[in-house]
C-alpha atoms as a PDB file:
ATOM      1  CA  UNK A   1     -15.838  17.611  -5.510  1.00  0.00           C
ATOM      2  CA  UNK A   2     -14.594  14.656  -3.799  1.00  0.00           C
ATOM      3  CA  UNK A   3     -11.109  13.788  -2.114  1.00  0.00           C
ATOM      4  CA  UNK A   4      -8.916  11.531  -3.402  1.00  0.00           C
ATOM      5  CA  UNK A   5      -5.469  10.877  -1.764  1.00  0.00           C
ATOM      6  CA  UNK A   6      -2.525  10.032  -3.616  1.00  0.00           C
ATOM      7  CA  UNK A   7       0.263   7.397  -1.469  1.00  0.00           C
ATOM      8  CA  UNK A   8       3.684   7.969  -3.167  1.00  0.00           C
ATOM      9  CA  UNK A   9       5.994   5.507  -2.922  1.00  0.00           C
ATOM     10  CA  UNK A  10       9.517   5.925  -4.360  1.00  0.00           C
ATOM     11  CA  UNK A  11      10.835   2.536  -2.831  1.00  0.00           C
ATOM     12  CA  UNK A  12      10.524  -0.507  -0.487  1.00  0.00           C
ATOM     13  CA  UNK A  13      11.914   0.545   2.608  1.00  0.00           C
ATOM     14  CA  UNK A  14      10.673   4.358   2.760  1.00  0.00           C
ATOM     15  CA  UNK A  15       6.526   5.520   3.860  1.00  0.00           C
ATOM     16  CA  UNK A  16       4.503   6.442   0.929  1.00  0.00           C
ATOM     17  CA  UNK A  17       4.780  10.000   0.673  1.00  0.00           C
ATOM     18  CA  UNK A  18       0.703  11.663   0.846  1.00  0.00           C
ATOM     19  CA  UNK A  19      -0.792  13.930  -1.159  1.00  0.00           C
ATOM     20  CA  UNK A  20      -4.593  14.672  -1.365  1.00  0.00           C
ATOM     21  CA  UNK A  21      -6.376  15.958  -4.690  1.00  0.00           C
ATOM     22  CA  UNK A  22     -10.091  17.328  -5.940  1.00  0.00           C
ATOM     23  CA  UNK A  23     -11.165  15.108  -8.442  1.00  0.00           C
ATOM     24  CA  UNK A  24     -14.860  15.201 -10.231  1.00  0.00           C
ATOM     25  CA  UNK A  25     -14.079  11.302 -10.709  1.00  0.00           C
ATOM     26  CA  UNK A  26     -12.322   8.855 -10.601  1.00  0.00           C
ATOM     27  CA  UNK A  27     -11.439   9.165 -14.252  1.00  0.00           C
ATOM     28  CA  UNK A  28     -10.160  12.687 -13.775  1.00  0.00           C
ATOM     29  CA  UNK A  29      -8.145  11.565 -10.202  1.00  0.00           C
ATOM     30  CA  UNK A  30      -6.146   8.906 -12.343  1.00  0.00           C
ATOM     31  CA  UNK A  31      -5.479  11.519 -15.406  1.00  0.00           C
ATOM     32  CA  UNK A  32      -4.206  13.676 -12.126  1.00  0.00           C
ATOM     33  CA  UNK A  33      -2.323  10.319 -10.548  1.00  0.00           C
ATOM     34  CA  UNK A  34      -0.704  10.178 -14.639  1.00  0.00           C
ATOM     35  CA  UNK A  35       0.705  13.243 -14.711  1.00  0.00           C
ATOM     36  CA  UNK A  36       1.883  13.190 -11.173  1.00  0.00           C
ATOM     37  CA  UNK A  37       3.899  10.031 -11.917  1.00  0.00           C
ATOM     38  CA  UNK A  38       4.824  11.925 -15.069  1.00  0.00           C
ATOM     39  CA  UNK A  39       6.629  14.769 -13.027  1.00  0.00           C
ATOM     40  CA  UNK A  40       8.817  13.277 -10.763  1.00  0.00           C
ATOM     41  CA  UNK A  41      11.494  10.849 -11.747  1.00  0.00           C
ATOM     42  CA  UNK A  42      12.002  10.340  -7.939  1.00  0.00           C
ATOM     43  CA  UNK A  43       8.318   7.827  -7.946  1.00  0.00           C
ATOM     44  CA  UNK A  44       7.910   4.539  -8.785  1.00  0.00           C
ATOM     45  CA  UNK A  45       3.874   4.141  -8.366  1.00  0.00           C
ATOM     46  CA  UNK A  46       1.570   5.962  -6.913  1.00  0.00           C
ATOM     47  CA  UNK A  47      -1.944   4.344  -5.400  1.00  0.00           C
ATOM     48  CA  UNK A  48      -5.571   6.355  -5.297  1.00  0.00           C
ATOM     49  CA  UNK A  49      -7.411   6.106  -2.440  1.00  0.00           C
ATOM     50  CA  UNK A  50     -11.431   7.918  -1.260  1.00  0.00           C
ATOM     51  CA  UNK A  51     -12.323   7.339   1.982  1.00  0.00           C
ATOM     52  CA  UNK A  52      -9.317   4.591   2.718  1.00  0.00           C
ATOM     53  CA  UNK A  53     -10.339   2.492  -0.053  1.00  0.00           C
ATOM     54  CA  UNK A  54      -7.437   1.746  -2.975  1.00  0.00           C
ATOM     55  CA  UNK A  55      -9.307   2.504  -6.149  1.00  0.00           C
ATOM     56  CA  UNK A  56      -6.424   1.913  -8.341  1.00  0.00           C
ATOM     57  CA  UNK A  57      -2.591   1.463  -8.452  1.00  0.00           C
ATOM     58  CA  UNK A  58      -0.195   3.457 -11.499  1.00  0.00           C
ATOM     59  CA  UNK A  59       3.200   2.044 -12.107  1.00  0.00           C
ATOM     60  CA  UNK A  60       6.121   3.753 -13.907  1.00  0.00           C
ATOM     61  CA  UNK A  61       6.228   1.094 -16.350  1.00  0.00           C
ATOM     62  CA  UNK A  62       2.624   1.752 -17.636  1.00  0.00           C
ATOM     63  CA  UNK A  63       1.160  -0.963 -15.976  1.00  0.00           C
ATOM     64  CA  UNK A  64      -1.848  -0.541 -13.682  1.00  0.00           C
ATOM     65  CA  UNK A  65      -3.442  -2.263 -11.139  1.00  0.00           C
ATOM     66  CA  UNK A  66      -6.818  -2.180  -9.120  1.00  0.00           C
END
């Protein structure tokens, strides 16, 4: 399965926090990215990454980004 990584970030001025996740795709590592936004109130958007590459960006406010 591959790796995605998930950067964090719960404000300007503090490092993305990393987390790193199995995925089958990348359909199933943004359902994963969802609910981890979901969870903690402490987030504001989290971006998915494989191999260093952003795949796509989630924001709290339900937009997305790529």
């Amino acid at each position: 399965m591959p790796t995605y990584v998930f950067h964090l970030h719960d404000g300007p001025s503090v490092p993305p926090r990393e987390e790193s996740v199995e995925a089958t795709d990348l359909e199933q590592a943004r359902d994963l990215a969802e609910m981890r936004l979901l969870l903690s109130s402490q987030f504001t958007h989290i971006e998915v990454l494989q191999d260093g590459e952003e795949l796509l960006r989630l924001k709290r406010d339900g937009r997305t980004g790529s």
